[in-house]
Protein backbone atom coordinates (compact mmCIF):
# COMPACT_ATOMS: atom_id res chain seq x y z
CA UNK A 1 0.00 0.00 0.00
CA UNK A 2 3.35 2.56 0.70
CA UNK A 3 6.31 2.19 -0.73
CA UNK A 4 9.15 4.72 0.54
CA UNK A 5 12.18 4.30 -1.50
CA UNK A 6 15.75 6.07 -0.57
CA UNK A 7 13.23 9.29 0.48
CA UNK A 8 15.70 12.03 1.70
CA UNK A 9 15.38 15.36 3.05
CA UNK A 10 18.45 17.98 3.60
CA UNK A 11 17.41 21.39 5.41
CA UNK A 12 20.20 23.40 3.98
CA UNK A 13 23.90 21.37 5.55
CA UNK A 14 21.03 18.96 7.62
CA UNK A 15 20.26 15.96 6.63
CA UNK A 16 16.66 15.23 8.26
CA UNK A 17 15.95 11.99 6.57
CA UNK A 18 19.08 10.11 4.78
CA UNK A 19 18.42 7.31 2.44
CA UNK A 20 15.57 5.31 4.06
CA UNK A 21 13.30 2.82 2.71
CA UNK A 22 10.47 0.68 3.69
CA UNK A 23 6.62 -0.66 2.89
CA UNK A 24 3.71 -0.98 4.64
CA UNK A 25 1.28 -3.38 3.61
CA UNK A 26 -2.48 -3.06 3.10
CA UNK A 27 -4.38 -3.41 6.34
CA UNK A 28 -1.56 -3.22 8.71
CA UNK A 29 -0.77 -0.57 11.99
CA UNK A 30 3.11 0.55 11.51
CA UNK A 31 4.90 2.10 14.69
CA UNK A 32 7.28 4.64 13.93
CA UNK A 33 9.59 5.45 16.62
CA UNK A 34 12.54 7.49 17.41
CA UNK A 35 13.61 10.12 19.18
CA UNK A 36 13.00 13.93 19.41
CA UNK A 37 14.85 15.55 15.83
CA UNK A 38 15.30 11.73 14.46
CA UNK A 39 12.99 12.74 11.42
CA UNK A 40 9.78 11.24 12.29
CA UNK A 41 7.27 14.23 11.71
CA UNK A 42 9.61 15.24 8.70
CA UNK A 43 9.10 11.70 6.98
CA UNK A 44 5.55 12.20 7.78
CA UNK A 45 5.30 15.37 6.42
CA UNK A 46 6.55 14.07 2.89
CA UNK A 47 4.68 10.69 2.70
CA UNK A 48 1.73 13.21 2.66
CA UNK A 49 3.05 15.74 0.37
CA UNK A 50 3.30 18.41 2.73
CA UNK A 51 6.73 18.19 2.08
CA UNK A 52 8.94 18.11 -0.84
CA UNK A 53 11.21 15.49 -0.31
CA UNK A 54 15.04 16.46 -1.68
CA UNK A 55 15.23 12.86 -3.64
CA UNK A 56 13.36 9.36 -3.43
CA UNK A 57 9.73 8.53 -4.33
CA UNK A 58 6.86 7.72 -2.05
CA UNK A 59 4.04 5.49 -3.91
CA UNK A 60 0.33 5.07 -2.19
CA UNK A 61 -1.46 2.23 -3.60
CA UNK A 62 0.96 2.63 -6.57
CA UNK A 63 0.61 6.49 -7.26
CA UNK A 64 4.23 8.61 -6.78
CA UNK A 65 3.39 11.78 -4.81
CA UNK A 66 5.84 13.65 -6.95
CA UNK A 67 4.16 12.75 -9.91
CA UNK A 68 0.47 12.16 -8.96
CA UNK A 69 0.01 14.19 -5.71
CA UNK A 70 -3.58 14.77 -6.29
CA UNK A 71 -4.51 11.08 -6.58
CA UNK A 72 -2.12 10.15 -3.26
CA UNK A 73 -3.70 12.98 -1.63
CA UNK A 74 -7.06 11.38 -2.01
CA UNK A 75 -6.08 8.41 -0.31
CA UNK A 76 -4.38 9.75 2.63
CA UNK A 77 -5.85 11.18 6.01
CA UNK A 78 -3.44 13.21 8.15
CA UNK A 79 -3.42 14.03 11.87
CA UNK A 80 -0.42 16.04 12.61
CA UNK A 81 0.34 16.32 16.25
CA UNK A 82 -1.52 19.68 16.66
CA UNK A 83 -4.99 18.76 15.20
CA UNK A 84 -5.79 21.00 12.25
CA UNK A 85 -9.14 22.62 13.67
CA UNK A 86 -11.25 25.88 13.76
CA UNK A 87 -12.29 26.78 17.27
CA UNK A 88 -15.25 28.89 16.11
CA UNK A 89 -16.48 26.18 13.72
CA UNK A 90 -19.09 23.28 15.02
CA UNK A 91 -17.92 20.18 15.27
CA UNK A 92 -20.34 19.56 11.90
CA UNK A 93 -19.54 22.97 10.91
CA UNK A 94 -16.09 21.94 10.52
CA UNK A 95 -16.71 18.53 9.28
CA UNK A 96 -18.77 19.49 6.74
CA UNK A 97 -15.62 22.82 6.13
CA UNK A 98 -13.09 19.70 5.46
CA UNK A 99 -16.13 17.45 3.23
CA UNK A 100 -15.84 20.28 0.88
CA UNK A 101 -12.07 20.68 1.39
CA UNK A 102 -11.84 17.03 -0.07
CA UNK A 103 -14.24 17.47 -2.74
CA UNK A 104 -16.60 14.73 -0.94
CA UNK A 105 -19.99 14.43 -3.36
CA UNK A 106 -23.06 16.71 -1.19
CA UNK A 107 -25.08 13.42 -1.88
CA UNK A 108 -22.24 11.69 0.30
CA UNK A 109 -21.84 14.00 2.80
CA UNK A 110 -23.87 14.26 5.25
CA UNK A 111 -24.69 10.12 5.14
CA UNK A 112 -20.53 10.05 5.62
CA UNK A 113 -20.04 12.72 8.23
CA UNK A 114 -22.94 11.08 10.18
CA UNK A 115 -21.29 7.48 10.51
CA UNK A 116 -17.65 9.41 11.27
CA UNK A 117 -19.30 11.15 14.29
CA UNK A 118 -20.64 7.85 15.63
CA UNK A 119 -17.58 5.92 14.57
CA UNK A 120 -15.28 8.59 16.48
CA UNK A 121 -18.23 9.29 19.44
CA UNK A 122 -18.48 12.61 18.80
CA UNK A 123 -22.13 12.49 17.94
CA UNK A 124 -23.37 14.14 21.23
CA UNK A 125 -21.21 17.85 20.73
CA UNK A 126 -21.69 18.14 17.06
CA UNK A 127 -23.31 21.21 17.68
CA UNK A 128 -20.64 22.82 20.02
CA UNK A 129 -17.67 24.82 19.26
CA UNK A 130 -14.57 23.06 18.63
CA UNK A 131 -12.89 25.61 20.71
CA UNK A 132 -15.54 24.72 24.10
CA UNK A 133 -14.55 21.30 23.90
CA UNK A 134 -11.60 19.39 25.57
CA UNK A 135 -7.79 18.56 24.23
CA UNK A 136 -9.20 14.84 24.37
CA UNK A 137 -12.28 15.80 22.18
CA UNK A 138 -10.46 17.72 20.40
CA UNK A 139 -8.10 15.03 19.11
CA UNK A 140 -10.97 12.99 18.36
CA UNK A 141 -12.36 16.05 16.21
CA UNK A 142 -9.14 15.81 14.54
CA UNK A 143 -9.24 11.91 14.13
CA UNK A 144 -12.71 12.28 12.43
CA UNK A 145 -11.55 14.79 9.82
CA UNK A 146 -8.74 12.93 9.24
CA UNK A 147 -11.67 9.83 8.04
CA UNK A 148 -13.39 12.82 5.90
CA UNK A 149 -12.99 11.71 2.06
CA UNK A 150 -12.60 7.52 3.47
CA UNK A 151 -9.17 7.52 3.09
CA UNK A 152 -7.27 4.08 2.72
CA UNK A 153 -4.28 5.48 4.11
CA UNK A 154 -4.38 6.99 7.95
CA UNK A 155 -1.11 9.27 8.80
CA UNK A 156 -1.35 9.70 12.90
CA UNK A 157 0.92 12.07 14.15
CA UNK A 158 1.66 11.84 17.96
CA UNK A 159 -2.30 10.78 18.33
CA UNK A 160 -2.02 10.72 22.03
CA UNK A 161 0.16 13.28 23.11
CA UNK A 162 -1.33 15.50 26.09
CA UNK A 163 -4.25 13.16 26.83
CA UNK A 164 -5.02 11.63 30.16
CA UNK A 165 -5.03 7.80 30.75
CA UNK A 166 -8.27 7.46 30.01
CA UNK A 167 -8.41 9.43 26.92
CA UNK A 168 -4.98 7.71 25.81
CA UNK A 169 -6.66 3.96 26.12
CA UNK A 170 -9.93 5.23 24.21
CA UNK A 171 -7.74 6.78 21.34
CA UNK A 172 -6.13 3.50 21.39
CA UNK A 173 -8.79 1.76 20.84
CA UNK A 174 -10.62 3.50 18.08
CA UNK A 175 -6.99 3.34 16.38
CA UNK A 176 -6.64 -0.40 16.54
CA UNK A 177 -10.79 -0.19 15.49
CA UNK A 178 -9.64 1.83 12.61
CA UNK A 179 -6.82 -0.78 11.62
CA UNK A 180 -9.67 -3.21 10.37
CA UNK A 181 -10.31 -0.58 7.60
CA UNK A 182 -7.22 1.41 7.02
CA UNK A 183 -3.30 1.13 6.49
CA UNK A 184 -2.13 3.23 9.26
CA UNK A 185 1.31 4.45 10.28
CA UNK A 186 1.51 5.74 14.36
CA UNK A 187 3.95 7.46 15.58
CA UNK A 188 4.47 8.23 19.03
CA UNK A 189 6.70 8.49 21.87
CA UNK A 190 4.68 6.08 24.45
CA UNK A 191 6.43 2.87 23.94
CA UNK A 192 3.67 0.84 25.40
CA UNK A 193 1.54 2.13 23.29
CA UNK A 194 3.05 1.51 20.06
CA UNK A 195 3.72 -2.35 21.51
CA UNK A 196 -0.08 -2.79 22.22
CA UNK A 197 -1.36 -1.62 19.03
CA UNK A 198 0.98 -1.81 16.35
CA UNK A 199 1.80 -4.91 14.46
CA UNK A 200 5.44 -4.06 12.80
CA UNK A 201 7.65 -1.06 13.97
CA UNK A 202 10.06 0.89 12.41
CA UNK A 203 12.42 2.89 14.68
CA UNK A 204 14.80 6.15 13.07
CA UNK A 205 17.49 7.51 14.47
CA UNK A 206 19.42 10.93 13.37
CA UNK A 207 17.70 10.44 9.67
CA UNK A 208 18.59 6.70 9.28
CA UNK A 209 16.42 3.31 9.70
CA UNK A 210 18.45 1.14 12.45
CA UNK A 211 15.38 -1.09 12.92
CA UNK A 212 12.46 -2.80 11.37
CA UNK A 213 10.39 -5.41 12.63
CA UNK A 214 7.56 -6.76 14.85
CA UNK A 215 8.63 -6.41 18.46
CA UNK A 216 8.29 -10.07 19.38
CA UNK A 217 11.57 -10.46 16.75
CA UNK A 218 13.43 -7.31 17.45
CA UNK A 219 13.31 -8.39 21.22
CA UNK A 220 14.70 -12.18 20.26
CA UNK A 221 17.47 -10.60 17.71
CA UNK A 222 18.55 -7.34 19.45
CA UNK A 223 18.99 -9.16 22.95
CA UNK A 224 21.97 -9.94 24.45
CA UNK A 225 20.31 -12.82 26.99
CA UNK A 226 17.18 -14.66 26.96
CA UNK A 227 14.39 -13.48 29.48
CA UNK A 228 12.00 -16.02 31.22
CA UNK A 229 9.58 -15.06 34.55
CA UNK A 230 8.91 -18.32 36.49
CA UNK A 231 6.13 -19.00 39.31
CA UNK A 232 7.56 -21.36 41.86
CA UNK A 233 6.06 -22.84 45.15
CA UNK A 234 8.91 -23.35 47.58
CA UNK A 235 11.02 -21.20 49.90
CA UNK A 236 13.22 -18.07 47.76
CA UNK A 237 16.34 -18.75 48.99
CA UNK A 238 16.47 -22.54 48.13
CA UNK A 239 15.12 -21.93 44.98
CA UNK A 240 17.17 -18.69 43.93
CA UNK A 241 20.17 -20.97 45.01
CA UNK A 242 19.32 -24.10 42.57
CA UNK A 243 18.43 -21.58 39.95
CA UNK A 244 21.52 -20.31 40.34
CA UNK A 245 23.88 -23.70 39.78
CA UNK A 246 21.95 -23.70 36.29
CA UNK A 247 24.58 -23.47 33.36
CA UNK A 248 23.65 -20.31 31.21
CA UNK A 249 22.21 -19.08 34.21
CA UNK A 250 23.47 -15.27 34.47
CA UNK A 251 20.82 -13.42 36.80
CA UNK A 252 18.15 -13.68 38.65
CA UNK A 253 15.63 -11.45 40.19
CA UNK A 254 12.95 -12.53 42.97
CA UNK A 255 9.02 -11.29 43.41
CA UNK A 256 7.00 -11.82 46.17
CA UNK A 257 3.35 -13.09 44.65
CA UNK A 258 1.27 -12.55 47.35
CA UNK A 259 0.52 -16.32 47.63
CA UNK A 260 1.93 -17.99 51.09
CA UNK A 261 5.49 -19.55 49.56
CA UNK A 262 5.01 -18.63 46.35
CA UNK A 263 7.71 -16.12 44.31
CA UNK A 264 7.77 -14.89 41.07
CA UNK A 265 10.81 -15.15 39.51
CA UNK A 266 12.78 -13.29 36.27
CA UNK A 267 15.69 -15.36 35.23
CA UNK A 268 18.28 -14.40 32.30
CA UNK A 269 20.01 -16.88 30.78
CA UNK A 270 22.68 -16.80 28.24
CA UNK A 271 21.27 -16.24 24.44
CA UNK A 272 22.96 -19.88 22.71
CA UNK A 273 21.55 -21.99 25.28
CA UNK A 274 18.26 -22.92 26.59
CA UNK A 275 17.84 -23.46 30.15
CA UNK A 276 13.77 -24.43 30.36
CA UNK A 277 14.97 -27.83 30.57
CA UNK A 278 17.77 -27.84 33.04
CA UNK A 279 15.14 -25.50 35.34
CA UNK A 280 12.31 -28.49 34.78
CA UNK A 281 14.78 -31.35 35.80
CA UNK A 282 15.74 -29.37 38.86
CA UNK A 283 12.78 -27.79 40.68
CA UNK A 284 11.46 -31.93 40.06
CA UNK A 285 14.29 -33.25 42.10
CA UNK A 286 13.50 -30.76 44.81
CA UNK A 287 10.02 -30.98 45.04
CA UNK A 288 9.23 -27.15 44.07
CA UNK A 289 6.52 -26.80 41.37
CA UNK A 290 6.65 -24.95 38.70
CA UNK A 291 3.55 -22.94 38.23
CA UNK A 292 4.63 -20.65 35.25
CA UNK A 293 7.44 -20.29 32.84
CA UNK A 294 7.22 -18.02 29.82
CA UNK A 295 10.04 -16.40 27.90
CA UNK A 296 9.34 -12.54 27.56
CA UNK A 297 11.96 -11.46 26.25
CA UNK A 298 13.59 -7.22 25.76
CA UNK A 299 10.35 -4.81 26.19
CA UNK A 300 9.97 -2.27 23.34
CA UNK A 301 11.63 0.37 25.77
CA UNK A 302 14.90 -1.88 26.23
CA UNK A 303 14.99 -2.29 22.22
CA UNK A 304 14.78 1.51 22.08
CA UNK A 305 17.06 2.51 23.93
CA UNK A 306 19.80 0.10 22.48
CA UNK A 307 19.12 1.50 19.28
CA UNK A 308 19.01 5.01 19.98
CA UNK A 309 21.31 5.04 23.46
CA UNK A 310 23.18 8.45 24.11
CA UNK A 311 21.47 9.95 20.88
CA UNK A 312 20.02 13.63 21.94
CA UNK A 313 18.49 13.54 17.90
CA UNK A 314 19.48 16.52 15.81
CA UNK A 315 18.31 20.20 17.55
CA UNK A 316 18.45 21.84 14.11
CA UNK A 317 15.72 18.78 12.62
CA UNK A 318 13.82 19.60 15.59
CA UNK A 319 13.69 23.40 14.54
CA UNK A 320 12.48 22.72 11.14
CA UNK A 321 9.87 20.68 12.38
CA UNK A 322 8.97 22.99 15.15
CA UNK A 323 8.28 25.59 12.40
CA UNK A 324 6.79 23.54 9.80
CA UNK A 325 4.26 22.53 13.05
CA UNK A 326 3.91 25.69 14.99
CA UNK A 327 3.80 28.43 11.81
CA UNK A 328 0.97 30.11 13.67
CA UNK A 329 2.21 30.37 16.71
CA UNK A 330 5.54 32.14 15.14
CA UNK A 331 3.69 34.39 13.71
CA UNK A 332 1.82 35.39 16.99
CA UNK A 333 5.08 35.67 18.55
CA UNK A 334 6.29 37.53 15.48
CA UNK A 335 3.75 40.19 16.08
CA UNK A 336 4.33 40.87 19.27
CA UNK A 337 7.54 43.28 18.11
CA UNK A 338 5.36 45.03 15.00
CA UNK A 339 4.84 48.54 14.87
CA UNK A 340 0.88 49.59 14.84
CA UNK A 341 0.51 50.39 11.23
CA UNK A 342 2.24 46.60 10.10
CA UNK A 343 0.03 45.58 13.11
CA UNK A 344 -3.21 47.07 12.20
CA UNK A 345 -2.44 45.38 8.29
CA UNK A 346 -2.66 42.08 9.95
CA UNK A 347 -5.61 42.89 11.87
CA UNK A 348 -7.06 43.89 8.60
CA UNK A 349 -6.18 40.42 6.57
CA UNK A 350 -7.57 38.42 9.96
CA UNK A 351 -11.18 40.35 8.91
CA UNK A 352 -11.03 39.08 5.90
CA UNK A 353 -9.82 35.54 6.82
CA UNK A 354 -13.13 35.61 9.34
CA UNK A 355 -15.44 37.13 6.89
CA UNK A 356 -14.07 33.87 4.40
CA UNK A 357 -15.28 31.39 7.17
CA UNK A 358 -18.31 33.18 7.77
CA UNK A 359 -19.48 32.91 4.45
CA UNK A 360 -17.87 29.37 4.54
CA UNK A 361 -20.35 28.98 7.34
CA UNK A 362 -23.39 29.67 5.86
CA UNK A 363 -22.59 27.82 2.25
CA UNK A 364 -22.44 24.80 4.38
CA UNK A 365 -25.48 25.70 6.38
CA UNK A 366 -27.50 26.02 2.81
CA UNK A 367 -26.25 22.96 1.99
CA UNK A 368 -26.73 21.05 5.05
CA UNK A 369 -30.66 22.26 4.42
CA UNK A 370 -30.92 21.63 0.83
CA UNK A 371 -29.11 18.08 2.07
């Protein structure tokens, strides 16, 4: 469904994004991972043809955004990390703002918009102003226009960033709803997060791919030792003391369970050889059960950190994509030292800009009636 093929990006001397390449296949929830300035928003940014990439192609369901942007546009919905909304729009106001944004068919529209809200749960404050709600509805405001159009391609920036737990599992959830539709690529910094719902990740690192994989594999291959948390019924020293005559055997770390003479146990062992056996053999000679044994392996946080250990990212690729992100609030800040007459000019376009969405407004409304 994407094809990225030696995609680079140089910000004048910078190299945000050096050579990479991967796919992601139809149907299937991509992590992307790395840390702050790796390139992560910047790759974004040109899969969706925000972006002009420097050299390499990007293909969506086997159109190049160089050559075809209009047809990869169609097929890609975007969520940047600051949700692209108008606080003095409706919810359906601005729903139905981005339906004609996307060229959506009036026949389709309102039948479309109608199964988003309910899809997304944001049915109940279609009538209130984006800027009344929360950051948590917000995102989801930002989620449904990002559906607008039934994109096959979803492009979640950072989806969960600033949300509460409880927001963060129900954006979670309607993501990993959404992966029954869509191809999706998530990016974001909780590592959890990406573990739970993604099926394959990729992880960057100052412009370059150093991983790609599911995390199952990356944890077998990337390890140094092999990981295994045991249940045992019989007294911790006597066990943590067999455990430890075990050849391969190279640490061990004890849990109480909260069960009378019962400990949990996490054991690591050396990579080459496999010690499940040896363990069997002797908790049976002592008489100690063994009431679990699973191999678990390097969490996705572990696997990070290898790959990306000591890296602070690149401040200068964090600056581009600060501006390329926060434009508006520059030019707010920008303002600030204006004299009155340059001051009172910008006043003057924002009239105009508000008079554009008011009529905007009541197209919509006409439409919405006629609908």
């Amino acid at each position: 469904m994407i094809e990225i093929q030696n995609l680079t990006k140089h910000f004048g001397p910078i190299k945000a994004v050096n050579n990479i390449n991967f796919t992601v296949e139809k149907g299937e929830i991509l992590g992307f991972l790395g840390p702050n300035g790796a390139g992560k928003t910047t790759t974004m940014n040109m899969i969706t043809g925000y972006l002009p990439s420097t050299s390499g192609t990007v293909k969506v369901a086997g159109y190049d955004i160089g050559e075809q942007p209009a047809e990869v546009k169609k097929r890609i919905g975007y969520l940047p990390e600051i949700p692209p909304v108008y606080t003095d729009m409706t919810v359906k106001e601005y729903l139905y703002f981005v339906s004609d944004l996307k060229k959506v068919p009036r026949s389709k529209r309102a039948g479309q918009i109608s199964d988003i809200m309910e899809k997304i749960q944001i049915d109940h404050v279609k009538n209130r102003l984006v800027g009344n709600l929360s950051k948590g509805y917000r995102q989801r405001v930002g989620l449904a226009q990002a559906l607008v159009g039934s994109p096959e391609v979803l492009i979640l920036d950072e989806p969960t960033v600033g949300l509460d737990p409880n927001q963060i599992i129900e954006i979670r959830r309607l993501i990993k709803e959404l992966g029954k539709e869509h191809t999706i690529i998530f990016s974001s910094h909780i590592l959890q997060e990406v573990s739970a719902v993604c099926e394959r990740v990729v992880i960057i690192n100052k412009g370059e791919i150093v991983a790609i994989d599911t995390p199952d594999n990356l944890s077998r291959n990337l390890g140094n030792v092999s990981r295994f948390l045991m249940k045992v019924e019989g007294p911790q020293a006597e066990v943590t003391n067999a455990l430890s005559e075990i050849k391969g055997i190279l640490n061990i770390e004890c849990d109480s369970n909260g069960e009378e003479n019962v400990f949990k146990y996490t054991v690591d062992s050396e990579k080459d050889i496999d010690v499940r056996r040896p363990i069997f053999f002797k908790m049976a000679e002592l008489g100690y059960p063994i009431l679990e044994l699973q191999y678990v392996g390097m969490d996705l946080e572990e696997i990070f950190r290898k790959l990306t250990a000591g890296e602070e990212g690149n401040t200068e690729v964090q600056d581009e994509e600060k501006a390329l992100d926060g434009g508006a609030e520059n030019d707010v800040e920008k303002n600030e030292g204006k004299s009155q007459e340059e001051q009172g000019e910008q006043e003057n376009i924002q009239q105009d800009d508000k008079e554009k969405k008011s009529k905007l407004k009541k197209k919509n409304k006409k439409e919405k009636e006629v609908e």
